[in-house]
Protein backbone atom coordinates (compact mmCIF):
# COMPACT_ATOMS: atom_id res chain seq x y z
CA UNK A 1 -6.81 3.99 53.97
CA UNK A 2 -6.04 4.28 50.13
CA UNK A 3 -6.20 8.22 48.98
CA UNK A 4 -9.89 8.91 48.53
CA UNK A 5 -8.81 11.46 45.41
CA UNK A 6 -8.83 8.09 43.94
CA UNK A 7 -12.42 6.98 44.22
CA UNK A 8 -14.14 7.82 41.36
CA UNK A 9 -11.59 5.83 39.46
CA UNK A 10 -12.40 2.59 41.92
CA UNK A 11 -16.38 3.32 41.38
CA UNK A 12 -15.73 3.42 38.03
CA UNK A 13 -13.36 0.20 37.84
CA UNK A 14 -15.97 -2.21 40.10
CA UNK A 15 -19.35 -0.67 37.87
CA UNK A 16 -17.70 -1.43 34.95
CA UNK A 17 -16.09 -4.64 35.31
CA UNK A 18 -19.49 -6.02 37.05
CA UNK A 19 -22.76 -4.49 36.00
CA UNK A 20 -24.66 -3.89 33.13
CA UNK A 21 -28.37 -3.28 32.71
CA UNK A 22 -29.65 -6.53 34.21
CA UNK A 23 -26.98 -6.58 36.82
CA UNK A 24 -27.38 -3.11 38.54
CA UNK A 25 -25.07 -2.43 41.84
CA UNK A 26 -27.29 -1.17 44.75
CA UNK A 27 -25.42 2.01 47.05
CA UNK A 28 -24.04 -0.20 50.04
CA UNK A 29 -22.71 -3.12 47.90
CA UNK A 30 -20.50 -0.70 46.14
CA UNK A 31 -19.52 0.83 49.55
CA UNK A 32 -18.57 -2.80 50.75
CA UNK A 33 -16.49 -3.04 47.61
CA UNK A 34 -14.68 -0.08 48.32
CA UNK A 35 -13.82 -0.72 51.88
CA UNK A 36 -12.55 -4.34 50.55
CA UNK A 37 -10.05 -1.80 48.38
CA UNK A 38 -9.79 0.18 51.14
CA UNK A 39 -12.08 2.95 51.13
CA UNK A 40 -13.92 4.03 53.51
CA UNK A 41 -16.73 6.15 52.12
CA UNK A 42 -20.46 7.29 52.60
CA UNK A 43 -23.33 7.26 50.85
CA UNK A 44 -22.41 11.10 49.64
CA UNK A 45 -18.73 10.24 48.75
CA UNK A 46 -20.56 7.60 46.41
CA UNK A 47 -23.30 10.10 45.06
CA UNK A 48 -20.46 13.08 44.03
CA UNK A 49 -17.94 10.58 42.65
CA UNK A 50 -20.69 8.98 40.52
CA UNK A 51 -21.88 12.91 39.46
CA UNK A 52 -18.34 13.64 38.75
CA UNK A 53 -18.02 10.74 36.15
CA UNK A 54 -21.05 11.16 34.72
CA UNK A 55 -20.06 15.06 34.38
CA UNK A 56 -16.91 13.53 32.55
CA UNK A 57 -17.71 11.04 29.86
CA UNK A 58 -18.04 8.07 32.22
CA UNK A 59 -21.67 7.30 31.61
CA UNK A 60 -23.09 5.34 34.77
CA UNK A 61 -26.57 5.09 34.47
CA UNK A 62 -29.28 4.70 37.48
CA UNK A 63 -32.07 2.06 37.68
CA UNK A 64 -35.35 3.63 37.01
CA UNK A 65 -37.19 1.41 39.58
CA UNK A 66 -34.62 1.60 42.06
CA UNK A 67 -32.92 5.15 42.09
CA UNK A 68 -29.95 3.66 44.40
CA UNK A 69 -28.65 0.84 41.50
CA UNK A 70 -26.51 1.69 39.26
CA UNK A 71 -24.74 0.17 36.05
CA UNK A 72 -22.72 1.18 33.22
CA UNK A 73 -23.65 -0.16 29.70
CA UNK A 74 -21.70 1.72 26.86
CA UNK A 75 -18.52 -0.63 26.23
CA UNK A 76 -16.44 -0.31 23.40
CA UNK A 77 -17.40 -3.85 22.20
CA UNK A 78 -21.03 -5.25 22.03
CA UNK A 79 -21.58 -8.78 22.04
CA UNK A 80 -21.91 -9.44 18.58
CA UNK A 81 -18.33 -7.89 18.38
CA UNK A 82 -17.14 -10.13 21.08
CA UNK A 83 -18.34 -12.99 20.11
CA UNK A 84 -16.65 -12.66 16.54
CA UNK A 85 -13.27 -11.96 18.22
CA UNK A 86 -13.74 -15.21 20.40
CA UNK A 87 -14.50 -17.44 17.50
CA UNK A 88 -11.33 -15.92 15.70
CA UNK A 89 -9.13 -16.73 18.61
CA UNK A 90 -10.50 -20.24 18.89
CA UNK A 91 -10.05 -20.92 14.70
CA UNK A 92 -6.97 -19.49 14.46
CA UNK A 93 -4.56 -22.79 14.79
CA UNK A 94 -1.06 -20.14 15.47
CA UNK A 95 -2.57 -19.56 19.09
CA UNK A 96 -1.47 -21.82 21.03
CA UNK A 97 -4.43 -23.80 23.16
CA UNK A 98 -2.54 -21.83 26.42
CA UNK A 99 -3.40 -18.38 25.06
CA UNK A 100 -6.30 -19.32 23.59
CA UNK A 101 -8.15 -19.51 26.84
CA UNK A 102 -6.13 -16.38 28.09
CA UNK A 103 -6.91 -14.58 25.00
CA UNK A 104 -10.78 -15.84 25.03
CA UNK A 105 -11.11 -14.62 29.32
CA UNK A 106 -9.52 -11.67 28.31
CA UNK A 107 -12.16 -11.02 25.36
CA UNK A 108 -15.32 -11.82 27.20
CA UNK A 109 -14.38 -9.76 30.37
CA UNK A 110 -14.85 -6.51 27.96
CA UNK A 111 -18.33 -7.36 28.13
CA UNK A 112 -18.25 -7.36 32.21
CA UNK A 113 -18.43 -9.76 34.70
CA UNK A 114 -21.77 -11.30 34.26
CA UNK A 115 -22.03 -11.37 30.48
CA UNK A 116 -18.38 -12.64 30.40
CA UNK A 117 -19.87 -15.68 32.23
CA UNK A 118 -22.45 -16.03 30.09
CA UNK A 119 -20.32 -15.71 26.86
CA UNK A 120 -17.72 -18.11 28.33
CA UNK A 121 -20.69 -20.67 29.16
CA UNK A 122 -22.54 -20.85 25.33
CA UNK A 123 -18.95 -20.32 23.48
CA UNK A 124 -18.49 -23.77 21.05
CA UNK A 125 -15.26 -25.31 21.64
CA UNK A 126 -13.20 -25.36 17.89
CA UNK A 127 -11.77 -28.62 17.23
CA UNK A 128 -8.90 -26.75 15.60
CA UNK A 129 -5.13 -27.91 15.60
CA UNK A 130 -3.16 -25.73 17.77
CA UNK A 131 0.39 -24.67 17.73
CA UNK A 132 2.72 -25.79 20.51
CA UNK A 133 5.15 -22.77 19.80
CA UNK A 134 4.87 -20.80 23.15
CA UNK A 135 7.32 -18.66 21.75
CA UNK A 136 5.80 -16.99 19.00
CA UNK A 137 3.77 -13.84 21.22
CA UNK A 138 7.80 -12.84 21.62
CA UNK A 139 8.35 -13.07 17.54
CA UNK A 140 5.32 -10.81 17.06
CA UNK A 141 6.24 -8.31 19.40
CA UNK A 142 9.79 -8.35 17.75
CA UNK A 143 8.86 -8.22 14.41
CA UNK A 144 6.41 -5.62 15.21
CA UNK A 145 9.33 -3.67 16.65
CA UNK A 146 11.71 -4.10 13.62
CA UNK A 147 9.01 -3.09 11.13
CA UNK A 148 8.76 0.60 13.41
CA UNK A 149 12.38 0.70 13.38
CA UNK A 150 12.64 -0.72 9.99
CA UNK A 151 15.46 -2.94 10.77
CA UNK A 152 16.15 -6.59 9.51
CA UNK A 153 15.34 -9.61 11.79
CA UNK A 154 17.13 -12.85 11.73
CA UNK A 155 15.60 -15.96 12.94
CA UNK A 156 15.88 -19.62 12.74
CA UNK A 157 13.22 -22.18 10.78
CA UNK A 158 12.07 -24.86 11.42
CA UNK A 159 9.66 -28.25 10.31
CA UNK A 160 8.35 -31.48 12.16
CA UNK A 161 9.67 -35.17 11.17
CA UNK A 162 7.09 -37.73 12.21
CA UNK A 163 8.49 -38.02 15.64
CA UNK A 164 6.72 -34.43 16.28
CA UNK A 165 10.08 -32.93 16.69
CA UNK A 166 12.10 -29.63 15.07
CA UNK A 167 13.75 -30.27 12.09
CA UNK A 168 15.69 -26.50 11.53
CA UNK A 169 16.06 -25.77 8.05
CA UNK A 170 20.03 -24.56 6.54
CA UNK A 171 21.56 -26.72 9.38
CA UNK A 172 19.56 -24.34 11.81
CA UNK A 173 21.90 -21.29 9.93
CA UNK A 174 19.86 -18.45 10.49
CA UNK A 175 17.32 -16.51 8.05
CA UNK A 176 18.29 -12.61 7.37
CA UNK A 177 15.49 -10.66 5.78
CA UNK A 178 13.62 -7.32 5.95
CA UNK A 179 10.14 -7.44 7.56
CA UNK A 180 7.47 -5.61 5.36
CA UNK A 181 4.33 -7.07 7.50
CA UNK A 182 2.44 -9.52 9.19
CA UNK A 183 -0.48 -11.35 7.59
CA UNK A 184 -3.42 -13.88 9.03
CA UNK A 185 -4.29 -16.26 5.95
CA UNK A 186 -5.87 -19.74 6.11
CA UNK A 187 -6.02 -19.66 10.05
CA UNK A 188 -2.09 -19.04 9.72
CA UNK A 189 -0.01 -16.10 11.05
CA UNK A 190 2.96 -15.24 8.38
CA UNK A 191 5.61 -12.60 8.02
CA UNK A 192 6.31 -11.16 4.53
CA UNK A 193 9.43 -9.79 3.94
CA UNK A 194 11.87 -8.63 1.38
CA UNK A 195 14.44 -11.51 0.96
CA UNK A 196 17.98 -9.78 -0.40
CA UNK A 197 19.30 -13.18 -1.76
CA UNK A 198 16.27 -14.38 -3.93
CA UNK A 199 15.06 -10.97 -4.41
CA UNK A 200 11.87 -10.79 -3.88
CA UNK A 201 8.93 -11.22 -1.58
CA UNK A 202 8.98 -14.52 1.23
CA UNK A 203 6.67 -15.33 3.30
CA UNK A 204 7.26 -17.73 6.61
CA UNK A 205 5.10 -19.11 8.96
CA UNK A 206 5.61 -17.16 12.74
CA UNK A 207 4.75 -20.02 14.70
CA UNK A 208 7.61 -21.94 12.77
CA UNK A 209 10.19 -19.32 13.94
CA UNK A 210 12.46 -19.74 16.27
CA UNK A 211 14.60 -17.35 18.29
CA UNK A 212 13.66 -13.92 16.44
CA UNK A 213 16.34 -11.17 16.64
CA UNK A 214 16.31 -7.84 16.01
CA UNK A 215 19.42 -6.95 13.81
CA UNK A 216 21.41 -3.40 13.45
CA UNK A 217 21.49 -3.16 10.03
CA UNK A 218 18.24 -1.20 8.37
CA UNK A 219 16.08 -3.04 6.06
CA UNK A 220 17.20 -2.73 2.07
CA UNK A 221 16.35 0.59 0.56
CA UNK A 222 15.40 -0.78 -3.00
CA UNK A 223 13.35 0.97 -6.01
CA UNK A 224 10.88 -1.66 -5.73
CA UNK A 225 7.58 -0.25 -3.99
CA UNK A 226 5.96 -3.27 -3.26
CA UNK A 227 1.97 -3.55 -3.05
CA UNK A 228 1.72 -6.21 -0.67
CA UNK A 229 -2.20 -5.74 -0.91
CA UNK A 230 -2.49 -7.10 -4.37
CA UNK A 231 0.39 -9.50 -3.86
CA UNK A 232 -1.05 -11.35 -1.11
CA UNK A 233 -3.98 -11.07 -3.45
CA UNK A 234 -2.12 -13.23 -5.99
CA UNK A 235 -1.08 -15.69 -3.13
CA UNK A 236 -2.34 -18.76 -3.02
CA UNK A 237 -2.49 -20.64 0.71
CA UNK A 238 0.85 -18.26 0.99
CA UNK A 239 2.88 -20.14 -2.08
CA UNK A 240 5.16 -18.04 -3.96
CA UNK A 241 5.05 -18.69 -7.71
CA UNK A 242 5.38 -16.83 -11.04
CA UNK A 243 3.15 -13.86 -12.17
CA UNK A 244 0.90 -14.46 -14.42
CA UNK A 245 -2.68 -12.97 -15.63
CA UNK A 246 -5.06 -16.38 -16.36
CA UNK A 247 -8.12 -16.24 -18.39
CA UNK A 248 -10.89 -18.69 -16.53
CA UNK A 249 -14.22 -19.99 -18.22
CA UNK A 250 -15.90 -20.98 -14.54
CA UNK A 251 -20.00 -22.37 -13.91
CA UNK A 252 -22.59 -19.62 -12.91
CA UNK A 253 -22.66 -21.43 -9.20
CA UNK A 254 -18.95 -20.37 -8.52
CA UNK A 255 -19.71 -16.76 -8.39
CA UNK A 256 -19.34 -16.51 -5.26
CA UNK A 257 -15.70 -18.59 -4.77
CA UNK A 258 -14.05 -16.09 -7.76
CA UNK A 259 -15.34 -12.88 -6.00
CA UNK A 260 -14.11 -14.40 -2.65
CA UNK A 261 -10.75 -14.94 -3.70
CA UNK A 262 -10.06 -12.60 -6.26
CA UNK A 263 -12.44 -9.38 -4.51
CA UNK A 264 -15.28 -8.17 -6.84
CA UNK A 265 -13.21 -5.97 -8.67
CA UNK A 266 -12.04 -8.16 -11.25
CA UNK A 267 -12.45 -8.73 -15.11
CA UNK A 268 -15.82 -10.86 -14.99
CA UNK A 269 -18.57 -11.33 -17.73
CA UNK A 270 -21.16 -13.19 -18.59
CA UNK A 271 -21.07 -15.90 -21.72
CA UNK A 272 -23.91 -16.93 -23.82
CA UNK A 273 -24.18 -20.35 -22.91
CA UNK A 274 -24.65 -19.02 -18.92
CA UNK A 275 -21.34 -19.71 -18.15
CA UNK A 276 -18.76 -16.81 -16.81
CA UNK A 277 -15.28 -15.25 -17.88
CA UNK A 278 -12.94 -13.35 -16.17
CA UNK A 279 -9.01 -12.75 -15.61
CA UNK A 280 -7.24 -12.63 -12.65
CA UNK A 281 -3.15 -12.07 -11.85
CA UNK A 282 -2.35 -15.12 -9.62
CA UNK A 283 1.50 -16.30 -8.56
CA UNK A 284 1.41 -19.87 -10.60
CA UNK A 285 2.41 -22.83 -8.25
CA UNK A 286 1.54 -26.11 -7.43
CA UNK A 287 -1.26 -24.42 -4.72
CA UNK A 288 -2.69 -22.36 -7.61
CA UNK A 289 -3.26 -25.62 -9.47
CA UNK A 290 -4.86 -27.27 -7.15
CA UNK A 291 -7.15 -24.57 -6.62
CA UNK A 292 -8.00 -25.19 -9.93
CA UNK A 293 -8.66 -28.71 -9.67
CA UNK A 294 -10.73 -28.46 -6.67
CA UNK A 295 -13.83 -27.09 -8.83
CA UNK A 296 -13.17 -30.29 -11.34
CA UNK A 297 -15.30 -29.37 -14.49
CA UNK A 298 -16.91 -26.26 -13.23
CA UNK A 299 -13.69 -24.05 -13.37
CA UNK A 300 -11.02 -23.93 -17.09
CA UNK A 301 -8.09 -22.25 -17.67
CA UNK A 302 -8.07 -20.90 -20.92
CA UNK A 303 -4.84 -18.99 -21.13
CA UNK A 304 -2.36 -18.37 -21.27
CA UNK A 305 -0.88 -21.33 -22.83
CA UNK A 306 1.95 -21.79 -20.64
CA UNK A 307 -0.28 -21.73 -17.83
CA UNK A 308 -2.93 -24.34 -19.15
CA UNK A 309 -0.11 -26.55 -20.03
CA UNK A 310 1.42 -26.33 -16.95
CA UNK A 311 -2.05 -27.19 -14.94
CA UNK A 312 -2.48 -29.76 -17.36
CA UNK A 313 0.72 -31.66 -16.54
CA UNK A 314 0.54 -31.02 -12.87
CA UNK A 315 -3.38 -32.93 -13.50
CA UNK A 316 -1.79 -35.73 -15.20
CA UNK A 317 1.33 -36.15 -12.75
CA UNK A 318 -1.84 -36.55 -9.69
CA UNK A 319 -3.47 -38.88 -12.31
CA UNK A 320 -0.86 -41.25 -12.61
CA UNK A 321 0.10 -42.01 -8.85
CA UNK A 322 -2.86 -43.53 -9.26
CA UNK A 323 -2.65 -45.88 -12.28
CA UNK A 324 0.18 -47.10 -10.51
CA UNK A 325 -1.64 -49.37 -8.50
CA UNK A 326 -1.57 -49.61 -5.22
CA UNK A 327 1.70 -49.81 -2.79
């Protein structure tokens, strides 16, 4: 039989994975478990291993009505918690729809057996896209690994034609940059890094990389102290663009949009005529603008002037594919 020096760690294993307060494990069902795992205990073996944990940290508590049931019920995730991890798993459109059930089993078995099977039962199936990139839990894990050892990664990029397939960027010639950090935006998992050639920050999408090496050579020392915080502030759906600080005269009712992109920290104040003001440092791109647009009358751009000509031509440019007639 299995070294009985070991059982408290089995009692504790079997009450955790499957009890909880409504699902309480009477004295000889827990011995039966055991001698499936191969021990072969009494009922006094059970009572000091249970003592010992509870003596320890590892709460197992007794039912009241029944003093031979017991259950443990501190976790280190309730079900609120759980749930909100599950529901991130299923939106986020990186994980492929593989690991998403992995990932989702693996989440609600925190909870324990029977409220796993619960929380696997009422859970809403996401009609999100998913990724097909199997590959990309090994590009975390490296890039993860060359940020600690702050080392540059090389990788290949790639796109999909209309016949679903890779398209590699560069003739499939490989990317060299230096990893600053990974970041979940608009269901998306990117790397930012430090590009050497363009100088400055890039961001690429993980589940587009392909075959992600860890080089030799250390990442760039450079003066530049990045605050990737308030640049992926700036960021708009991940686009890279100029800096610039925009004025905005915005309606009352998008309150809540501004302090959700921008954080509630910003320049904001009230006008006369109800409407609101504030400034914000964005990157300027083609995303930005659109952002703009998507709030039609409700949200200006005041200044600066480069900036509200630029938003104005990229309006009129959308305008006219459509006095163009149609194709």
């Amino acid at each position: 039989m299995t070294d009985k020096r070991l059982l408290p760690i089995k009692i504790w294993e079997i009450l955790y994975r499957e009890t909880d307060e409504n699902h309480p494990m009477g004295t000889e069902t827990l011995r039966a478990k055991l001698f499936e795992c191969g021990f072969d205990c009494d009922r006094r073996a059970v009572y000091d291993s249970i003592d010992l944990l509870n003596k320890n940290g590892y709460e197992i508590k007794k039912n009241r009505k029944r003093s031979y049931e017991y259950f443990v019920v501190d976790r280190p995730f309730d079900d609120a918690e759980l749930q909100i991890l599950m529901d991130a798993v299923q939106a986020a459109s990186f994980i492929t729809a593989k690991k998403t059930k992995e990932f989702i089993a693996k989440i609600a078995d925190l909870a324990g057996k029977m409220r796993a099977e619960l929380m696997q039962k009422s859970k809403v199936e996401f009609n999100t896209p998913k990724s097909d990139n199997e590959h990309i839990y090994y590009s975390v894990d490296r890039i993860g690994t060359a940020i600690e050892q702050k080392k540059q990664i090389s990788f290949l990029y790639f796109d999909y034609d209309i016949d679903r397939s890779r398209v590699y960027r560069k003739e499939k010639m490989r990317y060299v940059v230096n990893p600053l950090a990974t970041v979940f935006s608009n269901d998306n998992y990117y790397l930012m890094c430090y590009d050497d050639k363009h100088d400055d920050i890039g961001h690429y999408r993980i589940d587009r990389m392909d075959e992600v090496e860890i080089s030799d050579a250390p990442v760039t020392e450079t003066d530049r102290r990045f605050n990737l915080a308030k640049h992926k502030k700036q960021l708009f759906n991940m686009f890279n663009g100029s800096d610039a600080r925009v004025t905005f005269i915005a309606d009352k009712t998008l309150i809540d949009h501004i302090f959700d992109k921008f954080g509630k920290d910003i320049d904001i104040a009230r006008m006369e005529d109800g409407s609101v003001r504030f400034t914000a440092d964005v990157k300027e791109s083609e995303a930005f603008f659109g952002w703009c647009c998507s709030f039609g009358k409700k949200l200006k751009v005041i200044a600066p002037k480069s900036t509200v000509r630029a938003l104005k031509s990229y309006a009129e440019e959308i305008a006219a594919q459509y006095d163009r007639g149609e194709q």
